[in-house]
Structure formats: C-alpha cells, structure tokens
N, C-alpha and C. Protein backbone atom coordinates (compact mmCIF):
# COMPACT_ATOMS: atom_id res chain seq x y z
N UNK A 1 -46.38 2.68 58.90
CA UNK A 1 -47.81 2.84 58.78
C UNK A 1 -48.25 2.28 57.44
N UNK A 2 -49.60 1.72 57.29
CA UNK A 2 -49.90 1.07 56.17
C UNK A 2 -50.79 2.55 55.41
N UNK A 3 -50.42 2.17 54.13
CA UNK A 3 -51.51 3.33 53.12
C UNK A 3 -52.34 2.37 52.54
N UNK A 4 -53.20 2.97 52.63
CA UNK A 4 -54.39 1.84 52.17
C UNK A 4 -54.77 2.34 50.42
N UNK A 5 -55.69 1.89 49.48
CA UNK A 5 -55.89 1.68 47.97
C UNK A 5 -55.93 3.78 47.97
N UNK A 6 -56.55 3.90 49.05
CA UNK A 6 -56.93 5.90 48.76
C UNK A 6 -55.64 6.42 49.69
N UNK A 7 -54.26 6.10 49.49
CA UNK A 7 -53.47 6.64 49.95
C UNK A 7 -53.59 7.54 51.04
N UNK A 8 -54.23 6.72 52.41
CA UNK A 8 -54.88 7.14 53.54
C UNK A 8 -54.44 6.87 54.54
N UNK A 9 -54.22 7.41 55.49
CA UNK A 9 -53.45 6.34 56.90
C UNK A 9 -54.69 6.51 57.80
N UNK A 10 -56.02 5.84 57.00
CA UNK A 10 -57.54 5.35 58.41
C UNK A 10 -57.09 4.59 59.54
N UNK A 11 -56.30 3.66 59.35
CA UNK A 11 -56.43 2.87 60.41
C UNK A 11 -54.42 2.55 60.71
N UNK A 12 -54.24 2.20 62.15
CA UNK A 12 -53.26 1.46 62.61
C UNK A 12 -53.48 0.27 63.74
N UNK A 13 -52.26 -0.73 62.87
CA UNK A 13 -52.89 -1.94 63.31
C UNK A 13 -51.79 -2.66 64.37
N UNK A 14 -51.72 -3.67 64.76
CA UNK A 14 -50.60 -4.14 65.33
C UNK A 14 -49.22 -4.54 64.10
N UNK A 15 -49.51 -4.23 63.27
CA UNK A 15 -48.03 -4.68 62.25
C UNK A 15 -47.59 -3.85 61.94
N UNK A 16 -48.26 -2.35 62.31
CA UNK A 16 -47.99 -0.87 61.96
C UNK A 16 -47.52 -0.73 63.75
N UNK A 17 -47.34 -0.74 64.56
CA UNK A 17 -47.13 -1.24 65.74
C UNK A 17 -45.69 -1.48 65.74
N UNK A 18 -45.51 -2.96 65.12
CA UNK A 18 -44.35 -3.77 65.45
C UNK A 18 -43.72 -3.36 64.37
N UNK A 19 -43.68 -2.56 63.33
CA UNK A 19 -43.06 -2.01 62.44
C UNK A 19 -42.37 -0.95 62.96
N UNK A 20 -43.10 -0.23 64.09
CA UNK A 20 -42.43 0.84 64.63
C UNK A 20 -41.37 0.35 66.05
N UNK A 21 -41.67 -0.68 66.97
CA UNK A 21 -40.79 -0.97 67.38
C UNK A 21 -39.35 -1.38 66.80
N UNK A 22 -39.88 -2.05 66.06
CA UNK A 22 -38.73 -2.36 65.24
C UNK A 22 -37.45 -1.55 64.46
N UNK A 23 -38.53 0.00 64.01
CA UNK A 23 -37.17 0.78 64.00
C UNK A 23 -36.66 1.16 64.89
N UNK A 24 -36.92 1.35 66.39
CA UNK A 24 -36.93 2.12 67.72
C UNK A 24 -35.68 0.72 67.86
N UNK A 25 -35.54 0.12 67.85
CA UNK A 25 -34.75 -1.27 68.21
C UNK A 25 -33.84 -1.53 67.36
N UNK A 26 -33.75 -0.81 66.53
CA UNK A 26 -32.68 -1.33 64.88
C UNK A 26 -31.94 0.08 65.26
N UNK A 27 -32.56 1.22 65.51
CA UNK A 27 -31.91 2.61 66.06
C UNK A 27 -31.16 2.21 67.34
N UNK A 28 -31.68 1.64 68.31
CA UNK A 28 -30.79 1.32 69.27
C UNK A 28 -29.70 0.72 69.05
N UNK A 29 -29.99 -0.53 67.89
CA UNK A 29 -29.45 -1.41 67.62
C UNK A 29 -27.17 -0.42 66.66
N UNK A 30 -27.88 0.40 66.22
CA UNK A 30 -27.12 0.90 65.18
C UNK A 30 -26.20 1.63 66.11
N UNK A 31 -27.21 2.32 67.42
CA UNK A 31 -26.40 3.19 68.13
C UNK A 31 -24.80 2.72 68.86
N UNK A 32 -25.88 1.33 69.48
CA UNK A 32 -24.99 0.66 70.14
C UNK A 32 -23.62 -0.05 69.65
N UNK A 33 -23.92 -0.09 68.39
CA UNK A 33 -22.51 -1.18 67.44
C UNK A 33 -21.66 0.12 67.49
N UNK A 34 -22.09 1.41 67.20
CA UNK A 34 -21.40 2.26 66.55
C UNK A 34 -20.30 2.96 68.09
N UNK A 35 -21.53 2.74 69.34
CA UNK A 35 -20.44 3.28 70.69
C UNK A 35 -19.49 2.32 70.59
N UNK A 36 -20.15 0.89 70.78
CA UNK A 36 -18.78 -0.68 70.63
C UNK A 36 -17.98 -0.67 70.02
N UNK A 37 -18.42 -0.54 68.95
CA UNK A 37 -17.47 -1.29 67.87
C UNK A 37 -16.26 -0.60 67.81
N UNK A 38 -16.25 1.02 68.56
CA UNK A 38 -14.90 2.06 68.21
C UNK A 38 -13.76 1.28 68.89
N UNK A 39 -13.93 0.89 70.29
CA UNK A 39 -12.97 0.11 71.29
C UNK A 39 -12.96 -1.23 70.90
N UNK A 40 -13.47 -1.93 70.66
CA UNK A 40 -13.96 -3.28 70.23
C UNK A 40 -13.57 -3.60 69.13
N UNK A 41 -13.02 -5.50 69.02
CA UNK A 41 -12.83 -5.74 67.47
C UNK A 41 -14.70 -6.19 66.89
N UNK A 42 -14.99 -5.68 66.06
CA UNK A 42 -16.26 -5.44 65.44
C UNK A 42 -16.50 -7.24 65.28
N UNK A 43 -15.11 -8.12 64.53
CA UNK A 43 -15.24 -9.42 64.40
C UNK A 43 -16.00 -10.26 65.81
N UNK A 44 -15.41 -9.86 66.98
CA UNK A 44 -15.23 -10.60 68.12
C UNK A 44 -17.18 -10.02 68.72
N UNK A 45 -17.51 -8.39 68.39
CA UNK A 45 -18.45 -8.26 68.66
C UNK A 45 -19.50 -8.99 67.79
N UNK A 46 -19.72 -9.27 66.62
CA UNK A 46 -20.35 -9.85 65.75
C UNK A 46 -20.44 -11.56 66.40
N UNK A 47 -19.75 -12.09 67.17
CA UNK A 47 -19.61 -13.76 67.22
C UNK A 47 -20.35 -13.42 68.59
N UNK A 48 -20.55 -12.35 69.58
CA UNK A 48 -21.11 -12.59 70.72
C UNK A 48 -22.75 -12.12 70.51
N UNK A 49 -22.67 -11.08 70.04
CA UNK A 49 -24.25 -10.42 69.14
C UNK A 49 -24.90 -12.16 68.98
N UNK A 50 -24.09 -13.24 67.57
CA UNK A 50 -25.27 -14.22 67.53
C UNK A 50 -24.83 -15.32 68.45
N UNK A 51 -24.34 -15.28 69.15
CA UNK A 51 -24.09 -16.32 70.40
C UNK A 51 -25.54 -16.30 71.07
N UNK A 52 -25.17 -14.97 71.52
CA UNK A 52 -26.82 -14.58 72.68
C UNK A 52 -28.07 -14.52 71.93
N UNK A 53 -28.06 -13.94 70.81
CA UNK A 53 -29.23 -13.72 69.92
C UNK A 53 -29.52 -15.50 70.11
N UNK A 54 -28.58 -16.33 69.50
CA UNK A 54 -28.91 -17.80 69.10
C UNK A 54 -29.23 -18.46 70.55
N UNK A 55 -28.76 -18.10 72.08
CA UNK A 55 -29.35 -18.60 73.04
C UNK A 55 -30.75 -17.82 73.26
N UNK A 56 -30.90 -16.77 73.10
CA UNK A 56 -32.23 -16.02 73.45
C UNK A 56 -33.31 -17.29 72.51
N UNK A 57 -33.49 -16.57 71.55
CA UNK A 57 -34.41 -17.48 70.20
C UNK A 57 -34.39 -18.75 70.81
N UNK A 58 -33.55 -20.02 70.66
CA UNK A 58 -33.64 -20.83 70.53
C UNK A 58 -34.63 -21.38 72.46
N UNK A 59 -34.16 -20.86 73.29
CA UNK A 59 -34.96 -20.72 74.45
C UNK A 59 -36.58 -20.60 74.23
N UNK A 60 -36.57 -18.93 73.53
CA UNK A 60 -37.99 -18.43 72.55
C UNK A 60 -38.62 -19.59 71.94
N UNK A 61 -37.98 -20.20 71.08
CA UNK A 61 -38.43 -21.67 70.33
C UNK A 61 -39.10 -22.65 70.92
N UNK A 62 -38.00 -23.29 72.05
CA UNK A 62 -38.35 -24.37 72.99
C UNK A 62 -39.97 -24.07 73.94
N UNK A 63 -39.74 -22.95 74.44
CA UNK A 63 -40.75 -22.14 75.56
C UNK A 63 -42.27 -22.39 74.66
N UNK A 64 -42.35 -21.72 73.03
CA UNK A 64 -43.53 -21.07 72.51
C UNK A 64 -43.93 -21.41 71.23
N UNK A 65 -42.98 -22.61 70.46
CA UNK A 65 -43.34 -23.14 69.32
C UNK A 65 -43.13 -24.26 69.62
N UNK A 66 -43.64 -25.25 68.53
CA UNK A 66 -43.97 -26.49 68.62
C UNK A 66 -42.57 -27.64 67.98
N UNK A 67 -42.13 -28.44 68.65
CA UNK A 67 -40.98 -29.08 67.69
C UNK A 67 -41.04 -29.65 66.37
N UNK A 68 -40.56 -29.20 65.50
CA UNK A 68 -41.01 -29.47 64.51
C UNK A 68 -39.91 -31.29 64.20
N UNK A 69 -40.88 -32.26 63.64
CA UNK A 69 -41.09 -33.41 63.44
C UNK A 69 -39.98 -33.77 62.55
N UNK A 70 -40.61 -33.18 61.24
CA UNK A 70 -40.25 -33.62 59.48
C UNK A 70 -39.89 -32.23 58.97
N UNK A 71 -38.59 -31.59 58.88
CA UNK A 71 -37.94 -30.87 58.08
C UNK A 71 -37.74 -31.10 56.70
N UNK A 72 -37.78 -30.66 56.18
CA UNK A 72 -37.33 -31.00 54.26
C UNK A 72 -36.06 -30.49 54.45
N UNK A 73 -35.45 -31.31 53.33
CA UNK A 73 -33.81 -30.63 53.35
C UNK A 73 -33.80 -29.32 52.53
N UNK A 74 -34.56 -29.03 51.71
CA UNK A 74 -34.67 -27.85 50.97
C UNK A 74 -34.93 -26.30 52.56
N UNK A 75 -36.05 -26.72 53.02
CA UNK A 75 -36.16 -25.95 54.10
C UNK A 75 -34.82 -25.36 55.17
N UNK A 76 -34.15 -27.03 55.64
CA UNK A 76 -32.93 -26.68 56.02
C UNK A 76 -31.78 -25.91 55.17
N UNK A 77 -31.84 -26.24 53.80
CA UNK A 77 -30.87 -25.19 53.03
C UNK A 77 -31.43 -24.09 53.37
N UNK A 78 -32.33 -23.72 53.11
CA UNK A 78 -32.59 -21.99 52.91
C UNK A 78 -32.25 -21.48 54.32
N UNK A 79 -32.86 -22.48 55.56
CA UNK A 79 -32.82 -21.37 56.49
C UNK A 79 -30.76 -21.63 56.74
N UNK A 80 -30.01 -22.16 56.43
CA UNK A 80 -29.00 -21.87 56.58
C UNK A 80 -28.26 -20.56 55.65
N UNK A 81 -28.99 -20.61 54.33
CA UNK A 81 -28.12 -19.72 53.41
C UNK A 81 -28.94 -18.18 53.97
N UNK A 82 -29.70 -18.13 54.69
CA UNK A 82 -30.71 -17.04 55.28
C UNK A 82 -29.64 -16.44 56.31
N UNK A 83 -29.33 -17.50 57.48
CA UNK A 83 -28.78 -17.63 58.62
C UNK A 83 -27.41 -16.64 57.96
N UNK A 84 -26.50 -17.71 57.10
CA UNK A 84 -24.92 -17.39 56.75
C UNK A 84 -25.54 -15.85 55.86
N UNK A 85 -25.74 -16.00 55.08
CA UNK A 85 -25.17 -14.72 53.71
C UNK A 85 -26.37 -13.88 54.30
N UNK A 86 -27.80 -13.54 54.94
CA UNK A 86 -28.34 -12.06 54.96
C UNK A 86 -28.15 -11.66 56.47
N UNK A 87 -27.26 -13.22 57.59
CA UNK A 87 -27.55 -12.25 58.81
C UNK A 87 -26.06 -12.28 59.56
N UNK A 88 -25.46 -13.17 59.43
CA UNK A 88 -23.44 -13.29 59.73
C UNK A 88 -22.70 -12.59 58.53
N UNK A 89 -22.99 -12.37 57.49
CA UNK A 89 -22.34 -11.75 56.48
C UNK A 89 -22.74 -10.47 56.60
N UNK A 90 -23.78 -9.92 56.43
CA UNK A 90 -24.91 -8.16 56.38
C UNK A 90 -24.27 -8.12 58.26
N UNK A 91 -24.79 -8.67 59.26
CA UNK A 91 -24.57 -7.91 60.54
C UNK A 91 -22.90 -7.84 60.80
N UNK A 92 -21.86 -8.59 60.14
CA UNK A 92 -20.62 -9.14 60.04
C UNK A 92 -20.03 -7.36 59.83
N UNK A 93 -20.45 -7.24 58.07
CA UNK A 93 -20.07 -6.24 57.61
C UNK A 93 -20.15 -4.85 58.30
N UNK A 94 -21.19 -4.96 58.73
CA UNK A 94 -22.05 -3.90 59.14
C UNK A 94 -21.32 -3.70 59.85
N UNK A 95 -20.64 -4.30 61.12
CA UNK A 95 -20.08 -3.83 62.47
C UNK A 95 -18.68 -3.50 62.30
N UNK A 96 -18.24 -4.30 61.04
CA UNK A 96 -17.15 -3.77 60.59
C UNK A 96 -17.02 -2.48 59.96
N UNK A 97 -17.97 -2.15 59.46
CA UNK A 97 -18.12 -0.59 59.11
C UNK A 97 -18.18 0.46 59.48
N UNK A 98 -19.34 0.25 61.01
CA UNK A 98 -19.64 1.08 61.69
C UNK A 98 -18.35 1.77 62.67
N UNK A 99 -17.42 0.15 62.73
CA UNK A 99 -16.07 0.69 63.49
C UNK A 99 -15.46 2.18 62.78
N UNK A 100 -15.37 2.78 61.49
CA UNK A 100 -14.97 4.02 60.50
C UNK A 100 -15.78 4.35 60.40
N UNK A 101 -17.38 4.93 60.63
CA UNK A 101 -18.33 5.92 60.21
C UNK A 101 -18.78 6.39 61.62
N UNK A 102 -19.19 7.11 61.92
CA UNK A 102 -20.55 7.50 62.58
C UNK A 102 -21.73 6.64 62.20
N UNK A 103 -22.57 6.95 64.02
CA UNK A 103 -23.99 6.21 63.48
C UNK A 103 -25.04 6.52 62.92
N UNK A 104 -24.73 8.14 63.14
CA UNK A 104 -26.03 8.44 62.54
C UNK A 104 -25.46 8.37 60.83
N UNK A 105 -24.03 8.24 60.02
CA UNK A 105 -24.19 8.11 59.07
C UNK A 105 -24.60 6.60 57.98
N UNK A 106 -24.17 5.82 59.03
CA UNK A 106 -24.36 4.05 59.42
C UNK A 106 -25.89 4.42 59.02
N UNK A 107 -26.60 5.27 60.12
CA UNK A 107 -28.10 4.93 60.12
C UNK A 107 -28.77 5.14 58.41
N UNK A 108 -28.36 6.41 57.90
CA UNK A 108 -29.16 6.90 56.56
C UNK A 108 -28.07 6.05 55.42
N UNK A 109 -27.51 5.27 55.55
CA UNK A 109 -26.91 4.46 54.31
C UNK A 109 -27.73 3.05 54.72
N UNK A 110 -28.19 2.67 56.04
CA UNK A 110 -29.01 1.59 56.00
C UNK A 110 -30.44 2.21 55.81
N UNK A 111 -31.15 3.34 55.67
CA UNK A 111 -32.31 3.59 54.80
C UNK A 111 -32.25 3.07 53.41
N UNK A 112 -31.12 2.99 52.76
CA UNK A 112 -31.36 2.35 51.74
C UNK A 112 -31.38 1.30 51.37
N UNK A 113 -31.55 0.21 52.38
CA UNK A 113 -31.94 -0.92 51.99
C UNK A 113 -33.22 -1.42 51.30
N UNK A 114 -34.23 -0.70 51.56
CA UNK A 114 -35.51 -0.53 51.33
C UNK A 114 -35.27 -0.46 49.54
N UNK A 115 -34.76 0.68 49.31
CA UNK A 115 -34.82 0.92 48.07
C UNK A 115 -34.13 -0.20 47.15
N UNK A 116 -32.92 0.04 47.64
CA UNK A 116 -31.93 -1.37 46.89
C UNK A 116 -33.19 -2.85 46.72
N UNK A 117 -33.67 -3.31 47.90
CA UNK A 117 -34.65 -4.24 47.54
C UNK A 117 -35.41 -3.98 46.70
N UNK A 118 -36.08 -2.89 46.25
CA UNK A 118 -36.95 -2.67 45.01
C UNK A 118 -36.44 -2.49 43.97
N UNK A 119 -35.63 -1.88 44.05
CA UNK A 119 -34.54 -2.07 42.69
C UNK A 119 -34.16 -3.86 42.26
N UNK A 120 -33.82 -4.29 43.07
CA UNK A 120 -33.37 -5.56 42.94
C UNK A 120 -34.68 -6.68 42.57
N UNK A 121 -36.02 -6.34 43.37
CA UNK A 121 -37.11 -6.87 43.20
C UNK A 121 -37.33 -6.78 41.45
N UNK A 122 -37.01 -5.93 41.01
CA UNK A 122 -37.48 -5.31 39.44
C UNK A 122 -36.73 -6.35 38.56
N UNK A 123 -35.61 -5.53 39.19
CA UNK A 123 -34.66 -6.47 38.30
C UNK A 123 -33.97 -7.80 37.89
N UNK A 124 -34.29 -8.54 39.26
CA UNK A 124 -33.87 -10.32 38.93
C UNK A 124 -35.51 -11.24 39.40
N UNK A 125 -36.68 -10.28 40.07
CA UNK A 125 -37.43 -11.16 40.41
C UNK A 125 -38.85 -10.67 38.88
N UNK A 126 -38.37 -9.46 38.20
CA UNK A 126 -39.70 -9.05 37.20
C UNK A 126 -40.78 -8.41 38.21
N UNK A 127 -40.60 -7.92 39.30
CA UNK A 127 -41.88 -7.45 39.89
C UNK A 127 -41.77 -5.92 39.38
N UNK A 128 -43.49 -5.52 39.12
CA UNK A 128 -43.87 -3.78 38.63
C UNK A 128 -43.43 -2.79 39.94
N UNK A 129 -42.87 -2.17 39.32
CA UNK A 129 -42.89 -0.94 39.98
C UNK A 129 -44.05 -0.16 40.17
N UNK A 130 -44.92 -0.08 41.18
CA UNK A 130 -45.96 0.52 41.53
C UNK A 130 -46.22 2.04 41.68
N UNK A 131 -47.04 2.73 41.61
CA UNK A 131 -47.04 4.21 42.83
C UNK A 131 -46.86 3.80 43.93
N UNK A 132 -47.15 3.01 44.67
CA UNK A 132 -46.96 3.24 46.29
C UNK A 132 -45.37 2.69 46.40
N UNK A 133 -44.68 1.97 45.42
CA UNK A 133 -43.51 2.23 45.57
C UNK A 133 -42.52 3.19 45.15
N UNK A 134 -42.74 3.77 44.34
CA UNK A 134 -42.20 4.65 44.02
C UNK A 134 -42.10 6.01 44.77
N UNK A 135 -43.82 6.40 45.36
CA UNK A 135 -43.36 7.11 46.37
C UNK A 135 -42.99 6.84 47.27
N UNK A 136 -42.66 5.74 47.86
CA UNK A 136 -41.58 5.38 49.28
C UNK A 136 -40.38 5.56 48.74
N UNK A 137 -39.72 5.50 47.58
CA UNK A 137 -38.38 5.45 47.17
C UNK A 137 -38.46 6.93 47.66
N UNK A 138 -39.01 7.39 46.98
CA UNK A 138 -38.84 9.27 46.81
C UNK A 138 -38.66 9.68 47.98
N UNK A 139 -39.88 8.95 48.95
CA UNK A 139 -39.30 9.37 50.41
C UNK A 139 -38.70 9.38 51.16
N UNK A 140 -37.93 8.20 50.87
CA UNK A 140 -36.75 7.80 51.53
C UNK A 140 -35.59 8.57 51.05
N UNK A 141 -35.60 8.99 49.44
CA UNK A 141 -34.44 9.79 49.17
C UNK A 141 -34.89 11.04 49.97
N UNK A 142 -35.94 11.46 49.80
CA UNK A 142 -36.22 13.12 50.52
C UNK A 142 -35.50 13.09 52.14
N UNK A 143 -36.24 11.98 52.44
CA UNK A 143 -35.38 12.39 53.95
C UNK A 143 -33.76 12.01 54.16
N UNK A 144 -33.28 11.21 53.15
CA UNK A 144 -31.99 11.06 53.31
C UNK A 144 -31.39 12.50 52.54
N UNK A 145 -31.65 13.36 51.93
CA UNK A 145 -31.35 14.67 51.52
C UNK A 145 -31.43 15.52 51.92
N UNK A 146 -32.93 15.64 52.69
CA UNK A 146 -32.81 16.62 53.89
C UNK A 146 -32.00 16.53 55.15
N UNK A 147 -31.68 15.18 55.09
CA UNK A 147 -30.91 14.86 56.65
C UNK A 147 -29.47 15.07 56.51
N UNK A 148 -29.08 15.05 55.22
CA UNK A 148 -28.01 15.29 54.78
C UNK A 148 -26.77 16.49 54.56
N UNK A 149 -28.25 17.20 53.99
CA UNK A 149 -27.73 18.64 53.48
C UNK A 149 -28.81 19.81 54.56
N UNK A 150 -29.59 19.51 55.08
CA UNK A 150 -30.39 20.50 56.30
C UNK A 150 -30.76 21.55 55.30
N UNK A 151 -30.87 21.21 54.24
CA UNK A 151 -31.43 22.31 52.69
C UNK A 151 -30.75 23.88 53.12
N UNK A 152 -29.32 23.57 53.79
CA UNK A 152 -28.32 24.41 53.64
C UNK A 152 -28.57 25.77 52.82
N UNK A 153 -28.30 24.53 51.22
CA UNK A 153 -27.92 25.52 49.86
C UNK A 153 -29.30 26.59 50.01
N UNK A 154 -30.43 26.09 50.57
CA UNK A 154 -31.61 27.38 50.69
C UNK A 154 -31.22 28.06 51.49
N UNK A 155 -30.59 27.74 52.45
CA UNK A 155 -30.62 29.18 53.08
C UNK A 155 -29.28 29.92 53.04
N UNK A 156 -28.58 29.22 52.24
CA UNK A 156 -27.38 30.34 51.68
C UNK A 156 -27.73 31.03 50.48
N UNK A 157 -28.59 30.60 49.48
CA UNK A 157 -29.51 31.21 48.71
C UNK A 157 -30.20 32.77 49.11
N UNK A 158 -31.23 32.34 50.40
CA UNK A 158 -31.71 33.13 50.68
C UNK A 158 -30.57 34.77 51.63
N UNK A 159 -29.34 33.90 52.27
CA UNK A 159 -28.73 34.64 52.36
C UNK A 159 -28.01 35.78 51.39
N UNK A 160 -27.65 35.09 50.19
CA UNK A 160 -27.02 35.71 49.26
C UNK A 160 -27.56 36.87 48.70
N UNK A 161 -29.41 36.53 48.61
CA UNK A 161 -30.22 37.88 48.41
C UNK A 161 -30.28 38.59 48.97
N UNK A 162 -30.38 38.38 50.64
CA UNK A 162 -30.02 39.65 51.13
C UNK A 162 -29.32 40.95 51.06
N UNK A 163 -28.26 40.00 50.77
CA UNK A 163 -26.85 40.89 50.50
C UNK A 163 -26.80 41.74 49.30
C-alpha cells in the first residue's frame, strides 16, 4: 500500500494491487521451492524454474512488445549482469537453501531484503534515510519478531506473576 506525504492510506491504486499479487506469488513461490527442493537437487530445479520462466517471457515479448531495432551494448551488459548475479545467482542460492530450512523460515529471512537494500542504498549509493523509511525498517523488524518469538517472553512474564 502506498502512504502518501500525511502518512495516510486515502487511496489504492493498481501498483498497490500488483504489489500485492506479487507477494501472494513470491509466497507461493517460496512455498513451492521449499516442498521441491527437499526430494529434488535444488541445482537441477533452479535450470528448469529459468528454462520455462525464459520460454514463458520471451513468448510474453514476441506476443506484446515491440522488437527492439538498436540495442546499446551498455544496455546489453546490464541486462546480462541483472539476468546472471540478481536472478541465477539470488534464485540459485535461494533453492539451495531452502533444500535445509523450512519455508516459512526461508519466508521471514527474505523480509529482509527490503531492509538490506536500504542499508545498502545509504551506504554505497549516499541516499537519506527518510521517516517513511525508517518506519518500514521498524516494521519489518516488528513483524519478523513477532513472528518469531509469538511475544512468548510476555506471556511467560505474565505467567510468572501469577504464581
């Protein structure tokens, strides 16, 4: 959902929309590596994941965008170092990981990607740390703490007074 300048949620739009499919689909997405990947070599699942992904899209491409003419070679670098190191290397790892964790613990260690990017934004690109980022960090730790610990220690707290 977007917060607008008065930290408001007035309106939802279609990017607040496809923001939410998108976790609904990255959750599926997490569920599914994590049933696979236990029986499965995670390597062999990772090469079929962008096989089909790369026939789906590139179909997507042909069908609904336009061929593009004049590429720059700079353009072609990036979208390869895009391609190799944030989506065969990150989905690579990932499935290799998920083979030793649980998903739902898979799921709240990939909440922190969000944060790591702002951290990282600060630190090699100089961008301010805002309020509206800062409280998303916070929130993201809150729910990775509550999801974590089920605020337990309170109610063994509250148990202990009883007693």
């Amino acid at each position: 959902m977007t917060i607008d300048k008065s930290f408001s949620l007035n309106t939802f739009n279609k990017g607040d929309l496809l923001t939410l499919l998108c976790a609904l689909f990255f959750a599926c997405h997490i569920t599914s590596i994590g049933y696979f990947s236990k029986d499965k070599e995670p390597i062999v699942l990772s090469i079929i994941q962008f096989a089909v992904t790369a026939i789906l899209f590139t179909i997507s491409a042909l069908l609904f965008e336009p061929f593009p003419i004049h590429v720059q070679a700079s353009v072609l670098k990036a979208v390869v170092y895009l391609s190799l190191a944030c989506t065969v290397f990150a989905y690579t790892v990932q499935n290799v990981a998920q083979k030793y964790t649980s998903s739902s613990h898979a799921a709240i260690i990939l909440c922190l990607e969000a944060i790591f990017g702002t951290i990282l934004a600060i630190i090699l690109l100089g961008e301010i740390l805002t309020l509206k980022m800062l409280i998303g960090c916070i929130i993201i730790f809150l729910g990775i703490f509550i999801t974590e610990t089920k605020l337990d220690f309170m109610k063994k707290k509250k148990q202990n007074e009883k007693k």
